[in-house]
N, C-alpha and C. Protein backbone atom coordinates (compact mmCIF):
# COMPACT_ATOMS: atom_id res chain seq x y z
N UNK A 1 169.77 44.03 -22.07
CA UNK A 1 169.15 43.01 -22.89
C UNK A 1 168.00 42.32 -22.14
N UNK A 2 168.13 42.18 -20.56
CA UNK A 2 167.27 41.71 -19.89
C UNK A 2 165.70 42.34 -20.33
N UNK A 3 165.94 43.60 -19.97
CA UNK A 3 164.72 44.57 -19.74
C UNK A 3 164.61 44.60 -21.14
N UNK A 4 164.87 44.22 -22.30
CA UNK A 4 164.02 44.45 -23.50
C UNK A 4 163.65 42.89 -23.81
N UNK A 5 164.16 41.73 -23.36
CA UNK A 5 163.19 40.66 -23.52
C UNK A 5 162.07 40.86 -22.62
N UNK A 6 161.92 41.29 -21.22
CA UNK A 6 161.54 41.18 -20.48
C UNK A 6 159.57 42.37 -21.12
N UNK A 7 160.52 43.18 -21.47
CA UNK A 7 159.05 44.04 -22.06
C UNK A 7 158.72 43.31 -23.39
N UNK A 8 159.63 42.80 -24.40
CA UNK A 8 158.71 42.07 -25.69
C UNK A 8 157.84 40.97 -24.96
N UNK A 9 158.19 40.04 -23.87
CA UNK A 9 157.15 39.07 -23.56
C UNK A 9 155.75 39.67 -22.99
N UNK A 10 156.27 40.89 -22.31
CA UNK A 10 155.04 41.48 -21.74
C UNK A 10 154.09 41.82 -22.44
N UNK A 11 154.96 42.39 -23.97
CA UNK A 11 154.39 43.10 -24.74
C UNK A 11 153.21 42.03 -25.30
N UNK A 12 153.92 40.63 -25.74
CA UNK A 12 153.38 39.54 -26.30
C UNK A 12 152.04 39.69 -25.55
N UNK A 13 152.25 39.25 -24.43
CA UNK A 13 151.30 38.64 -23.49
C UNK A 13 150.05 40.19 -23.41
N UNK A 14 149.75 41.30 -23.67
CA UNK A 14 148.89 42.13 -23.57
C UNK A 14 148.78 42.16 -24.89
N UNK A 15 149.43 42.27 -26.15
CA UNK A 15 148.72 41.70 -27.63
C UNK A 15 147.97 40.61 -27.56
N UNK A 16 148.37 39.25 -26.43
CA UNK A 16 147.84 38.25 -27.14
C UNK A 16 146.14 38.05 -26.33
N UNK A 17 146.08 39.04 -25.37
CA UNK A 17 145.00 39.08 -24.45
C UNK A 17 145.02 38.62 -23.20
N UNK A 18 146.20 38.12 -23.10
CA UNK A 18 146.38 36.94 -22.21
C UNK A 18 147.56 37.56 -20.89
N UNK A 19 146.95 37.96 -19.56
CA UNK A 19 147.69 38.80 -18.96
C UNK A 19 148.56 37.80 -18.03
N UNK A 20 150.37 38.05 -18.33
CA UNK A 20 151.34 37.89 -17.18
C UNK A 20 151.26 36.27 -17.72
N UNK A 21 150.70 36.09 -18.76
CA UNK A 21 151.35 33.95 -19.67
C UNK A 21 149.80 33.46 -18.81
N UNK A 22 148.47 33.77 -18.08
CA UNK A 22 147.41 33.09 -17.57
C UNK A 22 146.63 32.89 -18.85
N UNK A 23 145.92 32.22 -19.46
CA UNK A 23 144.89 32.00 -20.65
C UNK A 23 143.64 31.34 -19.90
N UNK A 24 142.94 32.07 -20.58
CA UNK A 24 141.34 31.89 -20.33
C UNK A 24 140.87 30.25 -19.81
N UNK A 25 141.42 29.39 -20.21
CA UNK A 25 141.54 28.22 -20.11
C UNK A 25 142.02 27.61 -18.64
N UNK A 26 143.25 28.25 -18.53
CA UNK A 26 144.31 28.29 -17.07
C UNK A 26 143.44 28.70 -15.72
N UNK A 27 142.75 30.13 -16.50
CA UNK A 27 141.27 30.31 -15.25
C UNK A 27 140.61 29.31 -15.00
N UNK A 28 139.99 28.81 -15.83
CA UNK A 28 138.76 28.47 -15.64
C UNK A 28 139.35 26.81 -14.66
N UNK A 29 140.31 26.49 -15.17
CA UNK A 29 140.84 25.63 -14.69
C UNK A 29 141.55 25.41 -13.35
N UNK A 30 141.79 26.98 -12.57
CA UNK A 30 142.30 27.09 -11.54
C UNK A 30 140.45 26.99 -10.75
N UNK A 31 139.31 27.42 -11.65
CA UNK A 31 138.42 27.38 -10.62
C UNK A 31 137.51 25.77 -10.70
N UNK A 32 138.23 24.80 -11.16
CA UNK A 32 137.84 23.68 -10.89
C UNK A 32 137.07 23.20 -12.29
N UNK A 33 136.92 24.14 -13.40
CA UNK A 33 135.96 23.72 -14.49
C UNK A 33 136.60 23.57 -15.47
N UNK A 34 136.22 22.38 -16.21
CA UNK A 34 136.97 21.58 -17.45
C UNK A 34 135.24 22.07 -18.58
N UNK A 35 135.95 22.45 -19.60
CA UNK A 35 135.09 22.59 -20.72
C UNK A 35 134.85 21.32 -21.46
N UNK A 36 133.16 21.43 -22.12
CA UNK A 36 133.12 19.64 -22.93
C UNK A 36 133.04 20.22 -24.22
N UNK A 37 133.09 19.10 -24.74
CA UNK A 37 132.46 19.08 -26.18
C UNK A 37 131.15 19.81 -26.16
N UNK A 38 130.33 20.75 -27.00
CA UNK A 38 128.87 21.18 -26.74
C UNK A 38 127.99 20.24 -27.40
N UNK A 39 126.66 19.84 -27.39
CA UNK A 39 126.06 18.58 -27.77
C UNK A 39 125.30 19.47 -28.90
N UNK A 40 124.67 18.61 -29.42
CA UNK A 40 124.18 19.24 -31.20
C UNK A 40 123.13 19.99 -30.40
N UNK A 41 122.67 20.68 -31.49
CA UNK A 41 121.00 21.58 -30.84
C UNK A 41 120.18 20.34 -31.15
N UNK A 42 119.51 20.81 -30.28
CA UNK A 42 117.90 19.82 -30.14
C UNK A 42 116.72 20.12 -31.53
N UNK A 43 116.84 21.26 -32.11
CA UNK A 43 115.63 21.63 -32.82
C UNK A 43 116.35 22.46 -34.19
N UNK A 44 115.47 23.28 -34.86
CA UNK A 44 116.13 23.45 -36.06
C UNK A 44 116.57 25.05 -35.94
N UNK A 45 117.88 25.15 -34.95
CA UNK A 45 118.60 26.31 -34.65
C UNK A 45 119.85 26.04 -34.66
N UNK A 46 120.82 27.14 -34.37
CA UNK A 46 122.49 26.61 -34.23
C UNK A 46 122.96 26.98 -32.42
N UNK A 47 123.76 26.92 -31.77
CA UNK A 47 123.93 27.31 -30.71
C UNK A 47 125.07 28.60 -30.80
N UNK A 48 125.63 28.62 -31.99
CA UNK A 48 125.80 30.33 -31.99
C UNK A 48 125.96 30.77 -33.20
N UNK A 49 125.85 32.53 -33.59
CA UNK A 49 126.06 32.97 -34.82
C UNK A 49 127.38 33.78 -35.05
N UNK A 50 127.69 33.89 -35.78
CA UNK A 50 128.61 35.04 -36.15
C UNK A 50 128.44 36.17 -36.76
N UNK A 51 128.36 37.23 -36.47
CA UNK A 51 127.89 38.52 -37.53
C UNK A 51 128.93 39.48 -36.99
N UNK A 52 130.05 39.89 -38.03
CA UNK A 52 131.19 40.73 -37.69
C UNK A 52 131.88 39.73 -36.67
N UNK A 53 132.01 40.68 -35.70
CA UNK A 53 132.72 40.35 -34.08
C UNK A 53 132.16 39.82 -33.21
N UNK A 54 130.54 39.68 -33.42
CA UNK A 54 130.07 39.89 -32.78
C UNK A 54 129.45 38.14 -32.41
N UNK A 55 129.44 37.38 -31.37
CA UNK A 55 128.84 36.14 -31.49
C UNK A 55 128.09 35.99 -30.83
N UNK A 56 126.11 35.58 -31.41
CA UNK A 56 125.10 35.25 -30.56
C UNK A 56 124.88 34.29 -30.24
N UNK A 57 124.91 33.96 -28.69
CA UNK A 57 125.11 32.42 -28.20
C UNK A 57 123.73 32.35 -28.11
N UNK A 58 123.07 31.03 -28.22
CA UNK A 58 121.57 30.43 -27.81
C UNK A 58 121.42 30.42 -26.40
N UNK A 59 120.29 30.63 -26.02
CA UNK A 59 120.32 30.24 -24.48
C UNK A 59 120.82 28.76 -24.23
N UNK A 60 121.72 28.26 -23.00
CA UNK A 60 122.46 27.27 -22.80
C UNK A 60 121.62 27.15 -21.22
N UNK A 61 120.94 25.79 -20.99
CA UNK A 61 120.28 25.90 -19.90
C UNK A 61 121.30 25.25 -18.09
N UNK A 62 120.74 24.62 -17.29
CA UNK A 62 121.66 24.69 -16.71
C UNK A 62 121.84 22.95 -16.14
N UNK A 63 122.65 22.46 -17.62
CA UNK A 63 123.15 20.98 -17.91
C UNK A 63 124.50 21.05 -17.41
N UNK A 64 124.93 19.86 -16.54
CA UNK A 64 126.41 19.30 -16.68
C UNK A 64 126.71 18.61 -17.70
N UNK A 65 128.22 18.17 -17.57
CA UNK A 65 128.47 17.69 -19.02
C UNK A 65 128.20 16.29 -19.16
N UNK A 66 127.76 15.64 -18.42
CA UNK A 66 127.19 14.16 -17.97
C UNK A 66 125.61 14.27 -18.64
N UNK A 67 125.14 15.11 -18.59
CA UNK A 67 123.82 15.47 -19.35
C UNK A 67 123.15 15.71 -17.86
N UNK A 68 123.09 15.25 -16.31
CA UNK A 68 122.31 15.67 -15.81
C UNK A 68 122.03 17.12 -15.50
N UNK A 69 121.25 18.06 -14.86
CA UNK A 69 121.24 19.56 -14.72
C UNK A 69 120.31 19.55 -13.80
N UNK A 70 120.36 20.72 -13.13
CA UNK A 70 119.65 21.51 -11.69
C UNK A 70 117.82 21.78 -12.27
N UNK A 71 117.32 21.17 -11.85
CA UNK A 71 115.90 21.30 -12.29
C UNK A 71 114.85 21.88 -11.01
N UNK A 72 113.77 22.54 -11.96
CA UNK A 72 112.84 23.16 -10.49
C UNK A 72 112.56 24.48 -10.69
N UNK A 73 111.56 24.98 -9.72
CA UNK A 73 111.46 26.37 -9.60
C UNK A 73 112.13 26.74 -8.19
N UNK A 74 112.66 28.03 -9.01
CA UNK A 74 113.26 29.29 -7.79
C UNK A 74 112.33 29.67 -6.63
N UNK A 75 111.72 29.18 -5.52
CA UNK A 75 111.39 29.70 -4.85
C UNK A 75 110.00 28.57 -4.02
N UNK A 76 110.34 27.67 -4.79
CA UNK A 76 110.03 26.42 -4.48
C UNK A 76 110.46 25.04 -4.30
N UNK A 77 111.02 24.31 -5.17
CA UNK A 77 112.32 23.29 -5.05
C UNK A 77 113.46 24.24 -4.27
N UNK A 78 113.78 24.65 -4.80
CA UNK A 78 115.37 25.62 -5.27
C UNK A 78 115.27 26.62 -4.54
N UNK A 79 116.60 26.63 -3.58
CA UNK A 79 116.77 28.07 -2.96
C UNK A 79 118.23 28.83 -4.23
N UNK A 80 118.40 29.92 -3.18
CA UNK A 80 118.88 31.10 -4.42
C UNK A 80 120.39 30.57 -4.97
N UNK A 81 121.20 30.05 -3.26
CA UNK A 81 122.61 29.41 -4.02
C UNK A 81 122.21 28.09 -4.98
N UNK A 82 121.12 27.17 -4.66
CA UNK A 82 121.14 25.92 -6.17
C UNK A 82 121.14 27.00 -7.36
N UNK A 83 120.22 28.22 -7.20
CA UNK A 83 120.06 28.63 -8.35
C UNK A 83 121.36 29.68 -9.05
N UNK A 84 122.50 29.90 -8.02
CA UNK A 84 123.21 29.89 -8.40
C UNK A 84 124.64 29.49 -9.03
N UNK A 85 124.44 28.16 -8.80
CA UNK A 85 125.33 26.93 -8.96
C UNK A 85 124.59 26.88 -10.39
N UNK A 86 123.00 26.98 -10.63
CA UNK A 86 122.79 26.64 -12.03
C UNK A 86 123.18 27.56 -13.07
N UNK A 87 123.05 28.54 -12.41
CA UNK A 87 123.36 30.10 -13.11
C UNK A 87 124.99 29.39 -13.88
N UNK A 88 126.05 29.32 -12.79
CA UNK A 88 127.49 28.91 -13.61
C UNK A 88 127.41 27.57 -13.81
N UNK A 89 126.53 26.94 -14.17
CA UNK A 89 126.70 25.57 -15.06
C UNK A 89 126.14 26.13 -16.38
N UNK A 90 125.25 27.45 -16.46
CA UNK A 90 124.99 27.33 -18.06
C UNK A 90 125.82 28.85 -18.39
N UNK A 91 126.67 29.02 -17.86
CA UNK A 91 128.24 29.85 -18.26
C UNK A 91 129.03 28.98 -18.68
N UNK A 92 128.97 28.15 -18.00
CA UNK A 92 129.66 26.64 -18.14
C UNK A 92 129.71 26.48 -19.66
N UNK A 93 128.48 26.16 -20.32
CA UNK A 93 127.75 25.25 -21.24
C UNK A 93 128.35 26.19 -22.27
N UNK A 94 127.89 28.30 -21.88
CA UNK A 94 127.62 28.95 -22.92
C UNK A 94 129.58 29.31 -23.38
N UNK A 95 130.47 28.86 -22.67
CA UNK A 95 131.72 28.50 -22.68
C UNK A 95 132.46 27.81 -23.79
N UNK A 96 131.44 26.56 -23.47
CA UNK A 96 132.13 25.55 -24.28
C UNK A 96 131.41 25.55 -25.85
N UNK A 97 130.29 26.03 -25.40
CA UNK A 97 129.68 26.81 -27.46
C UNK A 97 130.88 27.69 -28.05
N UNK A 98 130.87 28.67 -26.87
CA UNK A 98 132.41 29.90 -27.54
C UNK A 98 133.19 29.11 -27.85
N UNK A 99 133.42 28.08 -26.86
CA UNK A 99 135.18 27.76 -27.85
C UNK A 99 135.19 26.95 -29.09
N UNK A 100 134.14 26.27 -29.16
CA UNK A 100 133.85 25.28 -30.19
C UNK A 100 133.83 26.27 -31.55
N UNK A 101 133.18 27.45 -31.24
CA UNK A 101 133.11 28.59 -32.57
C UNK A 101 134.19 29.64 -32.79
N UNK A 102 134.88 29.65 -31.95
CA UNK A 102 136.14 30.61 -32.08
C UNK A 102 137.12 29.93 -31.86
N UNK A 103 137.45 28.57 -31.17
CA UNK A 103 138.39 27.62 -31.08
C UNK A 103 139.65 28.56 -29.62
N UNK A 104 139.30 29.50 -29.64
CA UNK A 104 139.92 30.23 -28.35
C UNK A 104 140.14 31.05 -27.93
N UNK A 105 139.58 30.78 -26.20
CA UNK A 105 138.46 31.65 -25.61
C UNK A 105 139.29 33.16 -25.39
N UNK A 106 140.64 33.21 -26.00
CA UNK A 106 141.62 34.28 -25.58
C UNK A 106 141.08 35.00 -26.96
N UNK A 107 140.88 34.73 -27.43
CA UNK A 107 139.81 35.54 -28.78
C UNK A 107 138.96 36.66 -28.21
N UNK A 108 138.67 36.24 -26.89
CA UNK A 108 137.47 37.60 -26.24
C UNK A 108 137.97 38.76 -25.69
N UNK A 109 137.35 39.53 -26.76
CA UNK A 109 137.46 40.96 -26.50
C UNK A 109 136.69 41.47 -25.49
N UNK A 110 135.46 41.03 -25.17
CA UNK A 110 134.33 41.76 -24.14
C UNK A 110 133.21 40.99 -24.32
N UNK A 111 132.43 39.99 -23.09
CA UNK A 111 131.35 39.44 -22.65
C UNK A 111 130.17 41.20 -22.79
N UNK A 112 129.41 41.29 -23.97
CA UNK A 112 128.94 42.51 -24.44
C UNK A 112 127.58 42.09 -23.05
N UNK A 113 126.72 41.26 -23.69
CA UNK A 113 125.57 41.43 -22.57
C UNK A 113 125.14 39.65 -22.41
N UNK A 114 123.90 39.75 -21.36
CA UNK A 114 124.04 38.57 -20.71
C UNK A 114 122.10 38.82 -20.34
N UNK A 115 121.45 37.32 -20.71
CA UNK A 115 120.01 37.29 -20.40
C UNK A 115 120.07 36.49 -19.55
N UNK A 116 119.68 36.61 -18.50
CA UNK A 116 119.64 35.29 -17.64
C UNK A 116 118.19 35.21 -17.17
N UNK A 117 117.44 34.08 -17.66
CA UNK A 117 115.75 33.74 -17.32
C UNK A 117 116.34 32.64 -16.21
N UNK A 118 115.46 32.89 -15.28
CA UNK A 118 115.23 31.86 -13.84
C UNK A 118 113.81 31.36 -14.06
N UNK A 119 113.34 30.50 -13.71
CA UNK A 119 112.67 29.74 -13.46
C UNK A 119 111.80 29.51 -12.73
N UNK A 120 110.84 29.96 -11.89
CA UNK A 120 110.99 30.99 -10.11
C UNK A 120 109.27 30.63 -10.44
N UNK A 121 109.25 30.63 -8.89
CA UNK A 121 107.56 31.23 -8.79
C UNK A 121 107.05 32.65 -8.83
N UNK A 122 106.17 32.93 -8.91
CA UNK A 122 105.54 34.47 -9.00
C UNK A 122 106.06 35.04 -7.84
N UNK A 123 106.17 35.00 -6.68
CA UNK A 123 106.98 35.48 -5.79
C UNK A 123 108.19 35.69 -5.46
N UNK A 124 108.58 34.61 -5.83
CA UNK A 124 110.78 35.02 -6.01
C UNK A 124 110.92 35.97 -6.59
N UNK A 125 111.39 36.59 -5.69
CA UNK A 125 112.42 38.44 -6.44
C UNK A 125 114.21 38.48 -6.43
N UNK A 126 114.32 37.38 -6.53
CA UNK A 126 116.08 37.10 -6.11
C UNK A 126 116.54 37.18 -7.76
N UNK A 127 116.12 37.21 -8.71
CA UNK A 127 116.62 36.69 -9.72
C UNK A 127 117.97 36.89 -9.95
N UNK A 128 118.31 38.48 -9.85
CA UNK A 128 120.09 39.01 -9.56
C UNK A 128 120.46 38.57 -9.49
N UNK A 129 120.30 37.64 -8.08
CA UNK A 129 120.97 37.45 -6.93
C UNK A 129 121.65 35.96 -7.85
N UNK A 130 120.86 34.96 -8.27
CA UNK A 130 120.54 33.69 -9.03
C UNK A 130 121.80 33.52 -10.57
N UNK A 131 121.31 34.84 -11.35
CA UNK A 131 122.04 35.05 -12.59
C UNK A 131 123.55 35.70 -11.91
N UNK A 132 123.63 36.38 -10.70
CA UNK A 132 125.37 36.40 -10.90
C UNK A 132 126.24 35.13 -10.44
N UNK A 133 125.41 34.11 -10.44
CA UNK A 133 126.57 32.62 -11.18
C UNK A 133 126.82 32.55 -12.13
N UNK A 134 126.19 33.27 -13.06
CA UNK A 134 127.37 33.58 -14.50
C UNK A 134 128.29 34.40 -14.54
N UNK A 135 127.43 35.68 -14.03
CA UNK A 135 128.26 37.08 -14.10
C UNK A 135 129.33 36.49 -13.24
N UNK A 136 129.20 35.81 -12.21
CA UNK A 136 130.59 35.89 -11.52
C UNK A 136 131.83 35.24 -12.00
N UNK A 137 131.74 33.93 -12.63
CA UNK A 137 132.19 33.26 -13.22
C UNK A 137 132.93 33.98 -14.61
N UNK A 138 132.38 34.58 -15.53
CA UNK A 138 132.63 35.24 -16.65
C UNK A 138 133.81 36.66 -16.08
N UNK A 139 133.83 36.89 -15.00
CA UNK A 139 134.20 37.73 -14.20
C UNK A 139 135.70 37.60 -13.99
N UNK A 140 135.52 36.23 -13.12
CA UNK A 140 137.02 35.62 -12.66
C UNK A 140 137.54 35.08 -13.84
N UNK A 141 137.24 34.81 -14.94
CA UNK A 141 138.08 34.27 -15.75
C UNK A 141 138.32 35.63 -16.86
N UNK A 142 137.57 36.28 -16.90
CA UNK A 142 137.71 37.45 -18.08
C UNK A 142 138.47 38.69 -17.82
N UNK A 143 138.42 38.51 -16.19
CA UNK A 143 138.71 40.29 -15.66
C UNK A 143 137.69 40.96 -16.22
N UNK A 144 138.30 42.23 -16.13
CA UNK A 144 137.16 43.41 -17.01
C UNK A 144 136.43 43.03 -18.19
N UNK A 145 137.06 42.67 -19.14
CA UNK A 145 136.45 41.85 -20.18
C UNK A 145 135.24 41.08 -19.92
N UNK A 146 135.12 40.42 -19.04
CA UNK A 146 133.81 39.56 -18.87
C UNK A 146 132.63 40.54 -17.82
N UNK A 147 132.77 41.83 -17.56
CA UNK A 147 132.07 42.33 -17.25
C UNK A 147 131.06 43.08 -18.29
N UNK A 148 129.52 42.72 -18.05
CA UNK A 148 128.93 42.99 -19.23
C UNK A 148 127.23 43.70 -18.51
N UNK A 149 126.46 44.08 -19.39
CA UNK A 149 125.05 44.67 -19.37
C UNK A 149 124.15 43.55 -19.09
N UNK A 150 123.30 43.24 -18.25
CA UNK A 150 122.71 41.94 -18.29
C UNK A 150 121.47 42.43 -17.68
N UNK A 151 120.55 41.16 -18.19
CA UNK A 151 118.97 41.83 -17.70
C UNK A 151 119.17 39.67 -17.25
N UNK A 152 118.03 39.84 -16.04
CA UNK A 152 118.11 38.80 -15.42
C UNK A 152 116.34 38.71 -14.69
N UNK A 153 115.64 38.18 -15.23
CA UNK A 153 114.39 37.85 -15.23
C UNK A 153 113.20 36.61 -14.58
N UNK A 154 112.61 36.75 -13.98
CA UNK A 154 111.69 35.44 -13.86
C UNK A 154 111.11 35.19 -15.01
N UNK A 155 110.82 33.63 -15.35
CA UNK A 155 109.55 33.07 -16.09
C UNK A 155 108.92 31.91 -15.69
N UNK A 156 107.85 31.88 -16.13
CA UNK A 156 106.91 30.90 -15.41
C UNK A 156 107.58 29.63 -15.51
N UNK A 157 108.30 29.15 -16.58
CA UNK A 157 108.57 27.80 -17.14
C UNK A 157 110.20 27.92 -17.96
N UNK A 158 110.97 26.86 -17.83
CA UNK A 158 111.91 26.54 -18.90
C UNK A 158 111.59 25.71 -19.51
N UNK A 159 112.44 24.96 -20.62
CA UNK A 159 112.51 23.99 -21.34
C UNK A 159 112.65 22.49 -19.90
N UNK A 160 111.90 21.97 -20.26
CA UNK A 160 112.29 20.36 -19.01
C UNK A 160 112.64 20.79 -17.53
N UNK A 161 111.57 21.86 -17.13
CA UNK A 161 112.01 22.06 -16.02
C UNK A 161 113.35 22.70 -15.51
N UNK A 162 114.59 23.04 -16.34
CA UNK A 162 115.44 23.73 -16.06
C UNK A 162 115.57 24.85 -14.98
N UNK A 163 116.11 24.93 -14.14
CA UNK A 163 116.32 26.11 -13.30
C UNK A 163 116.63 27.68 -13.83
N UNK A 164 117.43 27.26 -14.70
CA UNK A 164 118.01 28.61 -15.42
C UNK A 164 118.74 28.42 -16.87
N UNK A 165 118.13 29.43 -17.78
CA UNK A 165 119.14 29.45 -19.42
C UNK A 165 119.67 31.15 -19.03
N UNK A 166 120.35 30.95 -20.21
CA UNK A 166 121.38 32.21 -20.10
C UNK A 166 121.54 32.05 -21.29
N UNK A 167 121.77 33.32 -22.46
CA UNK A 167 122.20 33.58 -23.74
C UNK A 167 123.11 34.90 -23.74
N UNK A 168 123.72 35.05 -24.76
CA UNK A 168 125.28 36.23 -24.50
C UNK A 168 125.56 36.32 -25.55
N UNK A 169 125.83 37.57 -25.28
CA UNK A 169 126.33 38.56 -27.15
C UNK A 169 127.99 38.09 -26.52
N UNK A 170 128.89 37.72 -27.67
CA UNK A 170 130.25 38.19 -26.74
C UNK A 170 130.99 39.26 -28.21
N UNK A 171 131.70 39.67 -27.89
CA UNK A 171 132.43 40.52 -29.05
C UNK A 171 134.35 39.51 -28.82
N UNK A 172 134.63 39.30 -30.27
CA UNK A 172 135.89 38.91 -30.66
C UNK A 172 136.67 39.06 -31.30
N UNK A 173 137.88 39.04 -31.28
CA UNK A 173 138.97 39.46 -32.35
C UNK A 173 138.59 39.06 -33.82
């Protein structure tokens, strides 16, 4: 009787996405990050869509939940770890959009792909290096699941000086 409760919970727990009773939440929380409320959009867009499974997050730049954020260019203010601390503050951000639209984050089937624009002078070539503060982040809390296709880019300018936005396809139950 042991060994057949023992496999229905298991069983539970790999139906429910959620490996060995840990939830997406429990991660993120063992790595020190509390999700906020997401703040309205600024302009006349939504911060994500739904089409099928499929959910397109807006670029989420790289704000704490206090409203302040990592501002500057890559390769001038900003060396590569600020810019990667900004990188997982707008994983952070693009987090707390998911849960607000799926209500929970154990809903994710697969982090599909990942844009990450830096902020950088014409000379910074780190950008990779910058955008895997998301990838890494999406990583430790997703397992395989949060491993995804990502293009990770310089541009001359963000919105207010921002260090870094990030936008993400994710796929969901």
């Amino acid at each position: 009787m042991k060994k057949i409760c023992t496999a229905f919970v298991l069983g539970l727990s790999i139906v429910s996405g959620v490996a060995f009773g840990q939830s997406v939440e429990a991660k993120l929380k063992e790595q020190g990050i509390e999700l906020a409320k997401p703040t309205a959009s600024l302009a006349n867009y939504v911060k994500a869509v739904r089409t099928g499974n499929l959910i397109f997050l807006s670029g989420h730049v790289s704000n704490r939940a206090d409203g302040t954020g990592i501002k500057g260019k890559l390769g001038k203010e900003l060396t590569v770890e600020q810019g990667y601390e900004a990188a997982k503050l707008s994983a952070i951000g693009l987090l707390s959009s998911l849960k607000a639209e799926i209500g929970d984050l154990n809903k994710v089937k697969r982090i599909v792909k990942v844009l990450g624009m830096v902020n950088s002078t014409p000379e910074f070539a780190d950008h990779p290096k910058v955008v895997n503060g998301c990838s890494d982040l999406f990583v430790k809390v997703f397992g395989d699941k949060g491993k995804h296709a990502r293009s990770a880019v310089g541009v001359a300018a963000l919105p207010s000086d921002y260090a870094v936005e990030v936008e993400m396809i994710v796929e969901v139950e």
